[in-house]
Protein backbone atom coordinates (compact mmCIF):
# COMPACT_ATOMS: atom_id res chain seq x y z
CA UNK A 1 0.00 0.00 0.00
CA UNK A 2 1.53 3.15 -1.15
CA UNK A 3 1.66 6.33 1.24
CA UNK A 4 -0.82 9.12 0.28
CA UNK A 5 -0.56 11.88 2.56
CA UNK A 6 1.41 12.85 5.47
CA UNK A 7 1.05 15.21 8.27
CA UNK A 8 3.96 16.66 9.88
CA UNK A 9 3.91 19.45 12.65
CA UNK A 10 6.60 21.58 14.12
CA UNK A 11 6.92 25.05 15.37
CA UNK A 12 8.53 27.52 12.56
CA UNK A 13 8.90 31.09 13.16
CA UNK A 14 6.89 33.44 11.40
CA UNK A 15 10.05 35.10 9.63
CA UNK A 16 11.66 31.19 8.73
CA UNK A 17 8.14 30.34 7.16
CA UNK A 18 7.73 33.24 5.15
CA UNK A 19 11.30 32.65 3.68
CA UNK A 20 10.12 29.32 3.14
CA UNK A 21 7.51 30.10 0.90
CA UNK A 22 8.38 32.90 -0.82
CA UNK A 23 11.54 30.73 -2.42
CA UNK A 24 9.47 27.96 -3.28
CA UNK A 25 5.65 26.90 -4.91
CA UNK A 26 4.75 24.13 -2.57
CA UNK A 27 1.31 22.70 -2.54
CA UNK A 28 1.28 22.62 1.09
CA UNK A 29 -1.49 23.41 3.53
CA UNK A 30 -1.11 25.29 6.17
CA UNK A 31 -3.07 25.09 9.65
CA UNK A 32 -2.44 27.87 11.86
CA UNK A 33 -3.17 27.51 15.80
CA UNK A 34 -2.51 30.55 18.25
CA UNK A 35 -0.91 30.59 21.28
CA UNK A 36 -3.44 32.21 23.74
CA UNK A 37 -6.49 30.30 24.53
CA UNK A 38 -10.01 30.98 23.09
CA UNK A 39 -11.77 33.45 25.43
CA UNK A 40 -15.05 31.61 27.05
CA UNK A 41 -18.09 31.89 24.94
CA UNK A 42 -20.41 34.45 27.40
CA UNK A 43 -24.24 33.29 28.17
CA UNK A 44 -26.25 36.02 26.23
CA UNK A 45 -27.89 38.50 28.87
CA UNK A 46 -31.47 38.44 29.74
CA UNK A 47 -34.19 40.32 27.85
CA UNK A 48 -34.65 43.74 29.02
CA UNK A 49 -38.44 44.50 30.42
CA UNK A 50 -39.14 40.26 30.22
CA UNK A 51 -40.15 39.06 33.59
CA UNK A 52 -38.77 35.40 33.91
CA UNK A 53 -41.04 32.44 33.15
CA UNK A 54 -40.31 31.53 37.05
CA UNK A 55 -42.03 34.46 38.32
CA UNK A 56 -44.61 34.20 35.37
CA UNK A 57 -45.48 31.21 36.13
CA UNK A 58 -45.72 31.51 40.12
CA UNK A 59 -47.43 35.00 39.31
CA UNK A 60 -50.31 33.13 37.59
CA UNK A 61 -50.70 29.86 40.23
CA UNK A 62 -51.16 32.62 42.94
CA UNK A 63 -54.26 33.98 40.85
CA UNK A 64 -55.75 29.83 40.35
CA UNK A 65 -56.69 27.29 42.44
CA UNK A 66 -55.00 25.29 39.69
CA UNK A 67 -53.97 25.03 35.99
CA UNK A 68 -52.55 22.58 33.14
CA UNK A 69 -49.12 23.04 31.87
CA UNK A 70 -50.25 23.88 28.63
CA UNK A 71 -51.68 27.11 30.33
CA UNK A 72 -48.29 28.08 31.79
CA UNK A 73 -46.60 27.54 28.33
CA UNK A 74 -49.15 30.15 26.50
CA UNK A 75 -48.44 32.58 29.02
CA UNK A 76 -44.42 32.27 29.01
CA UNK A 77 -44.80 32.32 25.23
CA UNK A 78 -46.88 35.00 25.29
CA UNK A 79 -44.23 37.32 27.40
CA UNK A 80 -41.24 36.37 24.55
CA UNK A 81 -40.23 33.23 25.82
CA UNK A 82 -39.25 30.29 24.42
CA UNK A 83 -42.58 26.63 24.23
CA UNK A 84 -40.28 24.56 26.36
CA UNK A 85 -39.04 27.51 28.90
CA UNK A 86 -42.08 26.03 31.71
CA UNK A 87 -40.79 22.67 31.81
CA UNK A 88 -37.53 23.04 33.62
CA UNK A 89 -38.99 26.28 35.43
CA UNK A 90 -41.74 23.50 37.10
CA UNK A 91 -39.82 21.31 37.69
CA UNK A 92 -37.50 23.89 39.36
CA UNK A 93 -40.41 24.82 41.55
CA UNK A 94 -41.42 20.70 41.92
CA UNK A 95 -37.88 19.99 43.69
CA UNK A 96 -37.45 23.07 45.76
CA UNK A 97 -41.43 22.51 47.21
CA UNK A 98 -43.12 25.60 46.30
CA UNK A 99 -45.31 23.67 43.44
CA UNK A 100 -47.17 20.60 43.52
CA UNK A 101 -48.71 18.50 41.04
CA UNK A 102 -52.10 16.38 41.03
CA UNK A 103 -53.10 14.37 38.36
CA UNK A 104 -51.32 16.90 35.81
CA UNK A 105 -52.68 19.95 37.63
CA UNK A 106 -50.04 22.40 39.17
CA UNK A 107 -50.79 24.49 41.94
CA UNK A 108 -49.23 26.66 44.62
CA UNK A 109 -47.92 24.99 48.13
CA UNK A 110 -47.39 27.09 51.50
CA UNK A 111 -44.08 27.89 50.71
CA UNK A 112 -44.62 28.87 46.73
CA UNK A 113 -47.85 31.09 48.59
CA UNK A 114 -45.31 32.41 50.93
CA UNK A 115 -42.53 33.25 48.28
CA UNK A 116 -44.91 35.27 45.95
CA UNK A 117 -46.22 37.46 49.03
CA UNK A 118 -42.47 37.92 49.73
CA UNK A 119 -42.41 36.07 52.82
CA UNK A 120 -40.40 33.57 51.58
């Protein structure tokens, strides 16, 4: 089996490799990696004047004895956010015990009562 390509990496400086090529046509490729590492990529910032979909949706159980999911998705939509932002926001509010859920029907507990009257 013959050899078809080959990769070969070493460190050149800038002034060697431009020598290099400017004396000869080579076909070569060239792959260029910096030194300093890649700044982290930044989480974008929130909406200005768009209440969170946590509030939203403990804003609106306050106001009902009760509601589907559905309901909380329409109203997070409806304030900019994205269909699936009430999922993880419930089940936020399911594991820290301010929301309950019966047969697929979420509603406030003492503590979520006592959180949106600021008591919390």
């Amino acid at each position: 089996m013959a050899l078809k390509k080959l990769r070969i990496s070493f460190d050149l400086d800038m002034e060697l490799l431009a020598k290099i090529l400017t004396h000869t046509n080579t076909g070569m490729k060239i792959d260029v990696f910096g030194d300093q590492p890649k700044p982290p990529k930044l989480l974008a910032a929130p909406r200005e004047g768009r209440t969170p979909a946590r509030i939203l949706i403990l804003q609106h159980l306050a106001k009902v004895e009760g509601c589907r999911p559905n309901e909380l998705r329409d109203i997070c939509v409806a304030q900019g956010h994205a269909p699936t932002t009430h999922s993880p926001q419930l089940h936020g509010l399911l594991s820290t015990g301010h929301v309950k859920r019966k047969d697929g029907v979420y509603s406030l507990t003492a503590a979520g009562k006592a959180l949106v009257n600021g008591q919390g």
